[in-house]
N, C-alpha and C. Protein backbone atom coordinates (compact mmCIF):
# COMPACT_ATOMS: atom_id res chain seq x y z
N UNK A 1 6.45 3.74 15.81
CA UNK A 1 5.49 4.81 15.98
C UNK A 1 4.22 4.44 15.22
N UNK A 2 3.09 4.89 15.43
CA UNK A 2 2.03 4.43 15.12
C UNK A 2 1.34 6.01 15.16
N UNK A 3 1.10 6.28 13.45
CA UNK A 3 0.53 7.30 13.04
C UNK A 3 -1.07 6.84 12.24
N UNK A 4 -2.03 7.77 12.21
CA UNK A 4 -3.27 7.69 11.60
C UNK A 4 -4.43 8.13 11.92
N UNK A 5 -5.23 8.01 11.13
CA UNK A 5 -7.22 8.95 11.17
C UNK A 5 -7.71 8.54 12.60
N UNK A 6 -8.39 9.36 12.42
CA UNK A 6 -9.67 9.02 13.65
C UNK A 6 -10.76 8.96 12.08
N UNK A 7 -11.19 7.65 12.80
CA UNK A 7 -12.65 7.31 12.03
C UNK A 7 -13.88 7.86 12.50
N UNK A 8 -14.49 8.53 11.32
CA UNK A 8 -15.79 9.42 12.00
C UNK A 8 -16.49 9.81 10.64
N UNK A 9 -17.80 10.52 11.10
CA UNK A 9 -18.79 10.48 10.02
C UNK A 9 -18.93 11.68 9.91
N UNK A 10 -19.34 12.53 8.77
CA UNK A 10 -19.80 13.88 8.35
C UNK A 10 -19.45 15.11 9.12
N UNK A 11 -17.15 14.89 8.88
CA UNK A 11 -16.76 16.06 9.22
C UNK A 11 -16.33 15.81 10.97
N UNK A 12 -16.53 14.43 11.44
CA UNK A 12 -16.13 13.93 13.09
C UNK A 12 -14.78 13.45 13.01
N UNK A 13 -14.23 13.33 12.18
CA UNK A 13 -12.82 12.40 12.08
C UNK A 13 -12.00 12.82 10.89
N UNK A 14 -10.86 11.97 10.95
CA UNK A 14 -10.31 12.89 9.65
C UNK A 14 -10.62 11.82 7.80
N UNK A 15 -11.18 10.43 8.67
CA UNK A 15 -11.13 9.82 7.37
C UNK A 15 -12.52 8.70 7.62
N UNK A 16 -13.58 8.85 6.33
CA UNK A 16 -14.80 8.33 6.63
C UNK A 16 -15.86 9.16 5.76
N UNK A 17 -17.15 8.95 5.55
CA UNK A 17 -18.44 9.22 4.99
C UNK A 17 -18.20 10.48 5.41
N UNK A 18 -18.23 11.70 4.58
CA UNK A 18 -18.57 13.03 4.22
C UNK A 18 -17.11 13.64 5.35
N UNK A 19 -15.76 13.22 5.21
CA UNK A 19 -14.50 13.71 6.21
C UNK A 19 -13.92 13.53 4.98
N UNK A 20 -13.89 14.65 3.74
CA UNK A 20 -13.05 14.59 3.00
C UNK A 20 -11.93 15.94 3.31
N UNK A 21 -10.56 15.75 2.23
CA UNK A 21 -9.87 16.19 2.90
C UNK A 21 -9.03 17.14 1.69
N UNK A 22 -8.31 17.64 1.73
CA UNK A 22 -8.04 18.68 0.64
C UNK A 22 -6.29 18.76 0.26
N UNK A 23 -5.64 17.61 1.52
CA UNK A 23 -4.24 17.09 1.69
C UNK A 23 -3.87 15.79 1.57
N UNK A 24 -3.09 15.56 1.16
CA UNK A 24 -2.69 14.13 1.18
C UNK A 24 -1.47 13.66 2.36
N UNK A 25 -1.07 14.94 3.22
CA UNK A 25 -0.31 14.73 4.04
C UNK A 25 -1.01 14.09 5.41
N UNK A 26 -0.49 13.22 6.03
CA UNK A 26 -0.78 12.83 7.61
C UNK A 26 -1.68 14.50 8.32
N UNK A 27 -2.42 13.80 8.96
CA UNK A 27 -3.63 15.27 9.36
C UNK A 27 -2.57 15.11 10.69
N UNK A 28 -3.10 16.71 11.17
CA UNK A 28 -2.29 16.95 12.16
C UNK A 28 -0.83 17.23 12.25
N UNK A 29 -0.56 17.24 13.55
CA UNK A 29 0.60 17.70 13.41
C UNK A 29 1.86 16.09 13.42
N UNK A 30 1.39 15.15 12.77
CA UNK A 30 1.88 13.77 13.23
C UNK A 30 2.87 13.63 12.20
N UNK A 31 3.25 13.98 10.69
CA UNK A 31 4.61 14.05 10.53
C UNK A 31 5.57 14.89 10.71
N UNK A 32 5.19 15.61 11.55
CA UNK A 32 6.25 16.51 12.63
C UNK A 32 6.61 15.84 14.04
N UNK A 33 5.65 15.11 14.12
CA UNK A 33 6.23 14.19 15.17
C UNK A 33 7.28 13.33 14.98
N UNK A 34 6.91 12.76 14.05
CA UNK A 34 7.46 11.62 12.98
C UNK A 34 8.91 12.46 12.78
N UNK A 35 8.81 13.47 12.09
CA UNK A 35 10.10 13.78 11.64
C UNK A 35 11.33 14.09 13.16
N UNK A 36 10.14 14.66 14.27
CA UNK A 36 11.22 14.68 15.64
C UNK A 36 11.83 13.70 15.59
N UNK A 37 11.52 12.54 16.00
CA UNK A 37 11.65 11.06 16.28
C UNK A 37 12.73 10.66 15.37
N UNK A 38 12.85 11.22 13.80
CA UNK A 38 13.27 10.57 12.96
C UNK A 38 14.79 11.20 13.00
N UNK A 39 15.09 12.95 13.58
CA UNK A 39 15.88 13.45 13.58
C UNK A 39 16.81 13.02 14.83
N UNK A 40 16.22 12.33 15.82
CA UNK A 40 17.40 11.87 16.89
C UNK A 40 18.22 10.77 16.69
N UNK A 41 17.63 10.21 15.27
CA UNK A 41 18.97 9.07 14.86
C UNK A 41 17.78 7.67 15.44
N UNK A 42 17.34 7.68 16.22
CA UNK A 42 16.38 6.01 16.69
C UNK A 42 15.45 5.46 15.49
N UNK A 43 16.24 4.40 14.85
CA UNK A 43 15.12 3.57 14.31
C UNK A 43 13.91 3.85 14.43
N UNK A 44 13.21 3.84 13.27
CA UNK A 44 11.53 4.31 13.77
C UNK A 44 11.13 3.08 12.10
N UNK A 45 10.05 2.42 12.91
CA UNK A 45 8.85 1.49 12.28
C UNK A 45 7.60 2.01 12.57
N UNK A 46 7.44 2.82 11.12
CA UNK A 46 6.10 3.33 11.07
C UNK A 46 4.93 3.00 10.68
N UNK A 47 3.71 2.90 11.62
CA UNK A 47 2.31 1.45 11.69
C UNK A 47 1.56 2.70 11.19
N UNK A 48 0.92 3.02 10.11
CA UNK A 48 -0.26 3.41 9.36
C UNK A 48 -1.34 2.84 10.02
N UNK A 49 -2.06 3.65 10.27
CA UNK A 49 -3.77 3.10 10.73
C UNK A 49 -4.45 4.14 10.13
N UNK A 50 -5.05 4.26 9.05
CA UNK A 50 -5.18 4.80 8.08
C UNK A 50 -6.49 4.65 7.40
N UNK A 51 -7.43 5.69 6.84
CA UNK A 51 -8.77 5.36 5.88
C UNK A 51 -8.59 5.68 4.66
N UNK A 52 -7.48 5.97 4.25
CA UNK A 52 -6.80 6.63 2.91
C UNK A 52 -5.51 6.49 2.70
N UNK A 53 -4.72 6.36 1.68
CA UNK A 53 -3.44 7.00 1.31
C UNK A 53 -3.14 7.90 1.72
N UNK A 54 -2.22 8.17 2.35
CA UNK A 54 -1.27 9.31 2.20
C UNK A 54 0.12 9.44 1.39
N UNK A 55 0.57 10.41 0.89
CA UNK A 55 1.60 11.05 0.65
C UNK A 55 3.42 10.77 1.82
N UNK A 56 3.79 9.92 1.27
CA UNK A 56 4.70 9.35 2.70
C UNK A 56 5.66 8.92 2.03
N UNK A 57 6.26 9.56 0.97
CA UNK A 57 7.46 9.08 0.17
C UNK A 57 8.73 9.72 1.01
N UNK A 58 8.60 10.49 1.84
CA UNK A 58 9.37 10.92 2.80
C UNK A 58 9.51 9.70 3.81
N UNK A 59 8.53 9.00 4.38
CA UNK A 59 8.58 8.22 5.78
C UNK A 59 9.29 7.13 4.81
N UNK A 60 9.28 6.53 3.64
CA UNK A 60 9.42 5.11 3.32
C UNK A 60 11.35 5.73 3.09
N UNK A 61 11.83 6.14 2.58
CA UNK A 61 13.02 7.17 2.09
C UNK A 61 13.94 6.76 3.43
N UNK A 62 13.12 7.29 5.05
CA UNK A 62 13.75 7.56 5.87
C UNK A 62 13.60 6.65 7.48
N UNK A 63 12.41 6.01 7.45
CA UNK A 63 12.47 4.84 8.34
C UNK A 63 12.90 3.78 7.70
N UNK A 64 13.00 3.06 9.20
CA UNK A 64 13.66 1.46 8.50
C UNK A 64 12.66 0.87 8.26
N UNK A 65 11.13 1.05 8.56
CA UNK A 65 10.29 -0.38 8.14
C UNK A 65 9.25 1.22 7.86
N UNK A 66 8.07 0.30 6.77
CA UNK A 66 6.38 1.48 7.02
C UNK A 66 5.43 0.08 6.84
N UNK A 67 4.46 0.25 7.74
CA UNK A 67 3.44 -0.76 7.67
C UNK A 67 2.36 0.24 6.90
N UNK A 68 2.00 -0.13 6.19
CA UNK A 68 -0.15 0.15 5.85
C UNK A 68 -0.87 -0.93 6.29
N UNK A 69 -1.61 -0.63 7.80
CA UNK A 69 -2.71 -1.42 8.08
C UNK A 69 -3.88 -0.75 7.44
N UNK A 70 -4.43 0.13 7.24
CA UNK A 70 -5.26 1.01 7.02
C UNK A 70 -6.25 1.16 7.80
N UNK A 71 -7.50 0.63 7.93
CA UNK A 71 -8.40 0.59 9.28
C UNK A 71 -8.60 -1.11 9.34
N UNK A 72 -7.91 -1.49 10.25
CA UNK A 72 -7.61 -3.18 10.17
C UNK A 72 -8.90 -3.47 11.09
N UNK A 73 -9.61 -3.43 12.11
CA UNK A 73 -10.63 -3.77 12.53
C UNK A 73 -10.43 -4.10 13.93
N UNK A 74 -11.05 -4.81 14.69
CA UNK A 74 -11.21 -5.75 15.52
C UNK A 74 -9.85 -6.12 15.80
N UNK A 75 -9.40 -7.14 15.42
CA UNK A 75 -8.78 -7.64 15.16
C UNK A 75 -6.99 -7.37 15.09
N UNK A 76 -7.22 -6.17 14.62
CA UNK A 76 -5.46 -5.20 13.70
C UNK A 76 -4.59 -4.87 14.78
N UNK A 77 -5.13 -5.14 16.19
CA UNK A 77 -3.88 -4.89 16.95
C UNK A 77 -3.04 -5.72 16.79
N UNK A 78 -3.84 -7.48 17.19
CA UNK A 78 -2.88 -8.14 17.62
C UNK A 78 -2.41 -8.73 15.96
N UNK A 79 -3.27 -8.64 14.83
CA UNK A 79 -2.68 -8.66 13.15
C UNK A 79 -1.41 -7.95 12.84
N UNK A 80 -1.23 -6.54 13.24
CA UNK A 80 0.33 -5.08 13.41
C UNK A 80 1.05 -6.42 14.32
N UNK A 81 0.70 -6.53 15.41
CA UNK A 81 2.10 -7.38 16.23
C UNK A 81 2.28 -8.23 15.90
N UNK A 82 1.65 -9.24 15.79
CA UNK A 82 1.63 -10.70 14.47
C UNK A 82 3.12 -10.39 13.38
N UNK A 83 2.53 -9.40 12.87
CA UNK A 83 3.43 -8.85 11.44
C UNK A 83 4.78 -8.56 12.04
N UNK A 84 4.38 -7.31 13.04
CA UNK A 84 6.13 -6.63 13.46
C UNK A 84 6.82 -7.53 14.32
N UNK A 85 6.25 -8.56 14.97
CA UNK A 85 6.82 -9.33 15.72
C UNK A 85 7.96 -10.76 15.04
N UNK A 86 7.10 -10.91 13.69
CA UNK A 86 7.70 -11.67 13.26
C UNK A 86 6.86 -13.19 13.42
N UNK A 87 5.83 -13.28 14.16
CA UNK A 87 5.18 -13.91 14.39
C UNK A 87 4.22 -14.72 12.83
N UNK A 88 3.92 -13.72 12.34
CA UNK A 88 3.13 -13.58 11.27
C UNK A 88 3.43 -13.44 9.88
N UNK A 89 4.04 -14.43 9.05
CA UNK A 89 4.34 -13.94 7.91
C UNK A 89 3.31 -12.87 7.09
N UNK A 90 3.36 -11.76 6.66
CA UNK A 90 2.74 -10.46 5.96
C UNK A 90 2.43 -11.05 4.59
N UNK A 91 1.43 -10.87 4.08
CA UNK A 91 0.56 -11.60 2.53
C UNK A 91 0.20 -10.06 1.80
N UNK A 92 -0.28 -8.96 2.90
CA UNK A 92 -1.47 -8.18 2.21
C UNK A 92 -0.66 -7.38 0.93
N UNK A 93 -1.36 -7.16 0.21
CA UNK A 93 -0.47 -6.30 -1.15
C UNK A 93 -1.58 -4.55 -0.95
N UNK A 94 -0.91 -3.51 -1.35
CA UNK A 94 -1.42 -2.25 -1.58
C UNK A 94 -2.57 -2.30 -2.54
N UNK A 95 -3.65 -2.16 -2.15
CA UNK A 95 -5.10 -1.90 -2.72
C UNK A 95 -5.19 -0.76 -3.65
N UNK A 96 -4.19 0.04 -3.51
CA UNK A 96 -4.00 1.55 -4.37
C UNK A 96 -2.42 1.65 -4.03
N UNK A 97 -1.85 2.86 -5.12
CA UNK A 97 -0.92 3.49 -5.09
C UNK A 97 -0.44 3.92 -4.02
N UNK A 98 0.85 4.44 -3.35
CA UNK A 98 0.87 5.12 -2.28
C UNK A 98 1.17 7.05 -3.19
N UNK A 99 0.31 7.52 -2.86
CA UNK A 99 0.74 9.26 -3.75
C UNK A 99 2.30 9.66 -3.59
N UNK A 100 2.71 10.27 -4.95
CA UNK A 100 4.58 10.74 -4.54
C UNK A 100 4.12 11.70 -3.46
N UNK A 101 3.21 12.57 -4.08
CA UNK A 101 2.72 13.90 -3.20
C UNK A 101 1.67 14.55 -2.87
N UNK A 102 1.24 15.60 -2.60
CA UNK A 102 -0.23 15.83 -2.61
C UNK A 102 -1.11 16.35 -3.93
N UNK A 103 -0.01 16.86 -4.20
CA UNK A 103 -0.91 17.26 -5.75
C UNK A 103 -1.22 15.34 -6.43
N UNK A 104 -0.69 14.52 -5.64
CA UNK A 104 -1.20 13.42 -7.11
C UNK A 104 -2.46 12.71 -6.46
N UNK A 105 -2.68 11.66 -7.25
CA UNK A 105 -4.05 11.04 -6.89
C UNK A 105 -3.77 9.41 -6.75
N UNK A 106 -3.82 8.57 -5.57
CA UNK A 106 -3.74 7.52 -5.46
C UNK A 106 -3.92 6.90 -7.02
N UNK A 107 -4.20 5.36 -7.87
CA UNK A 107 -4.78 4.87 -8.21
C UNK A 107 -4.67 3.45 -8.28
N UNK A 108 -5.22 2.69 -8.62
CA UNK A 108 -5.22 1.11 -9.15
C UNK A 108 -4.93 0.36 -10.20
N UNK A 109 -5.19 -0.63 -10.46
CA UNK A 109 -4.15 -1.25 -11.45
C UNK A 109 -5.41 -0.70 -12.88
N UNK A 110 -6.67 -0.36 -12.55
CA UNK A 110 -7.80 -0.09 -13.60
C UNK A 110 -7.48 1.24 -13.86
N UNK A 111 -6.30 2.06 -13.28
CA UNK A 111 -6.40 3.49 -13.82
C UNK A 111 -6.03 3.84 -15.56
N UNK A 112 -7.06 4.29 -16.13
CA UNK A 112 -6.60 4.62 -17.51
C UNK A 112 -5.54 5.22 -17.54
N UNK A 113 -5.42 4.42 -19.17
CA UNK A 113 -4.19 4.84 -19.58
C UNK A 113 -2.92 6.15 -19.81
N UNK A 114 -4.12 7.09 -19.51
CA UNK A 114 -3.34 8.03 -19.37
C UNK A 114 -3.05 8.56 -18.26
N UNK A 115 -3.61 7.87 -17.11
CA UNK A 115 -3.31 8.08 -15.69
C UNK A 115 -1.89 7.54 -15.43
N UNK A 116 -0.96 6.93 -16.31
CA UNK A 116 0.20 6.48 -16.22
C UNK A 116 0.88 7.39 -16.58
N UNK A 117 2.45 7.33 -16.92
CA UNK A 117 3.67 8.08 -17.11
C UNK A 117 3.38 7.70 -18.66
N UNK A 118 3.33 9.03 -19.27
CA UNK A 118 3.03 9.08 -20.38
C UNK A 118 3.60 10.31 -21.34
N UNK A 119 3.59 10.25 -22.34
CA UNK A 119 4.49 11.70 -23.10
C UNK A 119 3.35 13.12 -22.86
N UNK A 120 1.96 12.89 -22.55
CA UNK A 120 1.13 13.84 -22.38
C UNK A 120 1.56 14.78 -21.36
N UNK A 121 2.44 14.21 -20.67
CA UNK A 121 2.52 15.55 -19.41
C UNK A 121 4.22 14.96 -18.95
N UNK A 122 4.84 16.20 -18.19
CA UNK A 122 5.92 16.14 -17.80
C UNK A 122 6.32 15.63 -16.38
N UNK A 123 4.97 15.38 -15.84
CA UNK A 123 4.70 14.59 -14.39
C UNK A 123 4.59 13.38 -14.47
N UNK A 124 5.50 12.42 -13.63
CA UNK A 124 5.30 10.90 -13.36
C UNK A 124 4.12 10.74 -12.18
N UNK A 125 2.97 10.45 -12.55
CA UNK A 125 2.17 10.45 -11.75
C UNK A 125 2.29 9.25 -10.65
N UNK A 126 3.17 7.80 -11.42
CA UNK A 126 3.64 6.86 -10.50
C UNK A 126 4.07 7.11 -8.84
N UNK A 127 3.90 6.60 -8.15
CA UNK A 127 3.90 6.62 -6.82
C UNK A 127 5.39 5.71 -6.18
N UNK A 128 5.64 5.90 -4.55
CA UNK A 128 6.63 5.51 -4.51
C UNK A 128 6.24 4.09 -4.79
N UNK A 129 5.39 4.21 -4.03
CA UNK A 129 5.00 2.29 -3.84
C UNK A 129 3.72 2.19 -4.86
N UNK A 130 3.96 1.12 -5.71
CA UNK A 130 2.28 0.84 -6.86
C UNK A 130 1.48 0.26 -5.92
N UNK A 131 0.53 0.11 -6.70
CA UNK A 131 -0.66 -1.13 -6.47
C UNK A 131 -0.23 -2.18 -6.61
N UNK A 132 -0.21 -3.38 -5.70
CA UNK A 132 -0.02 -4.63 -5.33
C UNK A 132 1.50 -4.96 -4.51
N UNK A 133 1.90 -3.74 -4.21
CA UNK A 133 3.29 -3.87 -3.70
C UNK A 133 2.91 -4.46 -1.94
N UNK A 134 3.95 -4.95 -1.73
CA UNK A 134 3.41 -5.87 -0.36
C UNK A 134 5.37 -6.30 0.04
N UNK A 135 5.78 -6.79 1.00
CA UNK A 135 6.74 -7.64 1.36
C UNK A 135 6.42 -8.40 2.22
N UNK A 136 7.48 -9.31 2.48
CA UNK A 136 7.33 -10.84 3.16
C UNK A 136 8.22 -11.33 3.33
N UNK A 137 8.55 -12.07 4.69
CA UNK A 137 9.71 -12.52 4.95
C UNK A 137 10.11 -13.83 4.25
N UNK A 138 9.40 -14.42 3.21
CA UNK A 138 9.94 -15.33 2.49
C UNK A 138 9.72 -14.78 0.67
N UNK A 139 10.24 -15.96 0.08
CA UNK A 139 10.33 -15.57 -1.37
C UNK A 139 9.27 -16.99 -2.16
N UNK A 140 9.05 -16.39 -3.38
CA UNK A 140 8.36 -16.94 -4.21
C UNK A 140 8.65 -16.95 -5.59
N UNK A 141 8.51 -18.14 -6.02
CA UNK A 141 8.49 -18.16 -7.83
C UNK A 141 7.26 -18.32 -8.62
N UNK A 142 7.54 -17.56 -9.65
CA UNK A 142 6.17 -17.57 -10.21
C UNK A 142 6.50 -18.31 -11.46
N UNK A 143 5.91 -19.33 -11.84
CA UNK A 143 6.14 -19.70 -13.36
C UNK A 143 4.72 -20.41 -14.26
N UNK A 144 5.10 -20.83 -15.18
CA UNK A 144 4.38 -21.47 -16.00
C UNK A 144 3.34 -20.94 -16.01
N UNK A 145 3.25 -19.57 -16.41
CA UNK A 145 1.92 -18.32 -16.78
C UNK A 145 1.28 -19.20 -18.34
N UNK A 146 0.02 -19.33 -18.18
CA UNK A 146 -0.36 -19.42 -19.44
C UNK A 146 -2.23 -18.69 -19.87
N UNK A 147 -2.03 -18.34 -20.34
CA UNK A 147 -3.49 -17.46 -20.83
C UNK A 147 -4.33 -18.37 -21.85
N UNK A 148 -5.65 -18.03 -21.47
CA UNK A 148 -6.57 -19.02 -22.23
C UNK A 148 -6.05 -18.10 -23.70
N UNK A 149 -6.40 -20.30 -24.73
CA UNK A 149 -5.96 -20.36 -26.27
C UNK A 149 -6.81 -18.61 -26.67
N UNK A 150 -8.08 -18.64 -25.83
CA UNK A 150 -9.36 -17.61 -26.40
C UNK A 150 -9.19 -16.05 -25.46
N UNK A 151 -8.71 -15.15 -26.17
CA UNK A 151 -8.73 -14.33 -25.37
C UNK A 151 -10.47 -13.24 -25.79
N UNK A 152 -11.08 -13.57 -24.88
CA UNK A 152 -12.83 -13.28 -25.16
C UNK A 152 -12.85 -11.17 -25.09
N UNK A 153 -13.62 -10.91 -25.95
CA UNK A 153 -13.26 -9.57 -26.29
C UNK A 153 -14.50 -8.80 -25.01
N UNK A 154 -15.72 -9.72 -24.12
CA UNK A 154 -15.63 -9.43 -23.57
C UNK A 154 -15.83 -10.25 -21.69
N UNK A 155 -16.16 -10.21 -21.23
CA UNK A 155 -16.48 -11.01 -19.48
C UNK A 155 -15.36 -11.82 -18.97
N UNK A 156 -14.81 -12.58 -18.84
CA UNK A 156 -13.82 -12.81 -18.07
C UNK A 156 -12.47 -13.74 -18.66
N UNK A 157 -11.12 -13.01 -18.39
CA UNK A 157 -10.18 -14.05 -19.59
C UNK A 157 -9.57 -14.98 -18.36
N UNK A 158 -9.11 -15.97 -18.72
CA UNK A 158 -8.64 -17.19 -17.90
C UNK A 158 -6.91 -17.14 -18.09
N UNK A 159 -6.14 -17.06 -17.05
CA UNK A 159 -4.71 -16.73 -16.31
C UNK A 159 -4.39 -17.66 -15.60
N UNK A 160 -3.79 -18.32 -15.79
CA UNK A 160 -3.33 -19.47 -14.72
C UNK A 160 -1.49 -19.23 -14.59
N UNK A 161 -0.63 -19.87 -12.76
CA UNK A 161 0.39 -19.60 -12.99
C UNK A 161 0.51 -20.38 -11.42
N UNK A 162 1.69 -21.17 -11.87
CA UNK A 162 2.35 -21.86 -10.60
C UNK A 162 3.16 -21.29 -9.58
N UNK A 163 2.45 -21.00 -8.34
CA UNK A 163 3.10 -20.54 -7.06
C UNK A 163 4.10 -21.28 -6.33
N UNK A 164 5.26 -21.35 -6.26
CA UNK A 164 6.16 -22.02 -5.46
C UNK A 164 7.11 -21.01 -4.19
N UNK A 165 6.45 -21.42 -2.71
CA UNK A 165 7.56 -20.46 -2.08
C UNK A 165 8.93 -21.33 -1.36
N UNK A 166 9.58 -20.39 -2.14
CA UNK A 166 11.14 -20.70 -2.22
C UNK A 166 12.19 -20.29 -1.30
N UNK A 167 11.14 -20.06 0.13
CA UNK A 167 12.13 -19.55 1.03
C UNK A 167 12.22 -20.31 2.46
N UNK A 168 12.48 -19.93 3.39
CA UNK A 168 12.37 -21.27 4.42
C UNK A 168 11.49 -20.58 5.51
N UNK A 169 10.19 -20.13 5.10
CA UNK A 169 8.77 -19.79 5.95
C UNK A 169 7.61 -19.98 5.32
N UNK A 170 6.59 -20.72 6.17
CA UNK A 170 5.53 -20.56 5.58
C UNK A 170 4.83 -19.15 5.25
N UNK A 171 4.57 -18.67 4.08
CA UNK A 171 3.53 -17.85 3.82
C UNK A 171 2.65 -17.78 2.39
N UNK A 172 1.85 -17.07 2.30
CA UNK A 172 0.50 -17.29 1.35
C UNK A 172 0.93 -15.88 0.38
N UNK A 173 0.86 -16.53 -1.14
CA UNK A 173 1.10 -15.36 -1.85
C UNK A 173 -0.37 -14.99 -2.31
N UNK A 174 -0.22 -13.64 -2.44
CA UNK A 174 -1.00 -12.80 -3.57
C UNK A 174 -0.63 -12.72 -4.72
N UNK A 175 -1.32 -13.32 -5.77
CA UNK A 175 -1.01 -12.63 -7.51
C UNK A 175 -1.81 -11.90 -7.41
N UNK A 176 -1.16 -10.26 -8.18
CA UNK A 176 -1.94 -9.24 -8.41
C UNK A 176 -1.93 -9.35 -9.57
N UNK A 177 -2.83 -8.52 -10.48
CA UNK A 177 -2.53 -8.18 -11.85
C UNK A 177 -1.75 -7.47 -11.90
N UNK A 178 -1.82 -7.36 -13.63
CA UNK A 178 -0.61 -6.19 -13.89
C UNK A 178 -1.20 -5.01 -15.26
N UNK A 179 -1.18 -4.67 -15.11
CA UNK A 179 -1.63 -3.68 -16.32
C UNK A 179 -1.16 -3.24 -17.16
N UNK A 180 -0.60 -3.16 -18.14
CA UNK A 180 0.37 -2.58 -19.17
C UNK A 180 0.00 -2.11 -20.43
């Protein structure tokens, strides 16, 4: 199934320049669709085409696959079949959080510190899926991390770390950061 925005400008679509929104749930009536589909027992692989996060800790819980293309372009049809087909080993990692719910707020690996799970509040603001979460039909090792001797107090610190994929497909990793 293939759920998501209509792209549009100032209030034409549901996601875009001045189409803000006051939910974090799928607009429309499309996870009621979703949930029909989901209640007859049929496998369902759900394709996000998307200008935002949503709130979908329900869809990941209860389908067998969830894609986030988000607004893939030109291009994102035959990129979605590439991927679901198997054709295409999958690289992209989550640009933001996916929200538990609507009260929360996407964020990134730069969200302050107290935007994390913290003793200040009794809410895990963590999401199902973080920032940089991604899968792939092969595997990878990461080793021999080493950080410059100088860690500079301020402009850019130097990270180096050996990529090896350890599975029997070609594909291209992403290192994300990590924040802690």
């Amino acid at each position: 199934m293939v759920v998501g925005d209509h792209a549009g400008l100032f209030g034409r679509g549901t996601s875009g320049e001045g189409c803000d929104r006051d939910s974090l749930e799928l607009p429309g009536v499309q996870r009621e669709l979703v949930e029909q589909v989901l209640a007859t027992g049929t496998p369902v692989v759900l394709v996000m085409l998307t200008g935002r996060p949503y709130a979908v800790g329900w869809a990941l819980e209860r389908c067998a696959a969830v894609v986030q293309a988000f607004f893939p372009g030109e291009e994102g049809a035959g990129a979605v079949a590439g991927v679901l087909s198997g054709r295409v080993t999958p690289s992209g990692r989550l640009p933001v959080s996916m929200p538990r719910s609507t009260g929360s707020q996407p964020y990134t690996y730069l969200h302050p510190a107290l935007g994390g799970a913290s003793e200040v509040s009794n809410l895990d603001p963590a999401g199902p899926l973080e920032f940089g979460y991604g899968l792939t039909y092969t595997t990878f090792r990461h080793e021999d991390l080493v950080v410059a001797d100088e860690t500079p107090t301020a402009g850019p610190l130097t990270v180096t770390v050996t990529v090896a994929n350890t599975g029997d497909r070609d594909a291209d990793e992403v290192v994300q950061p990590v924040r802690t």
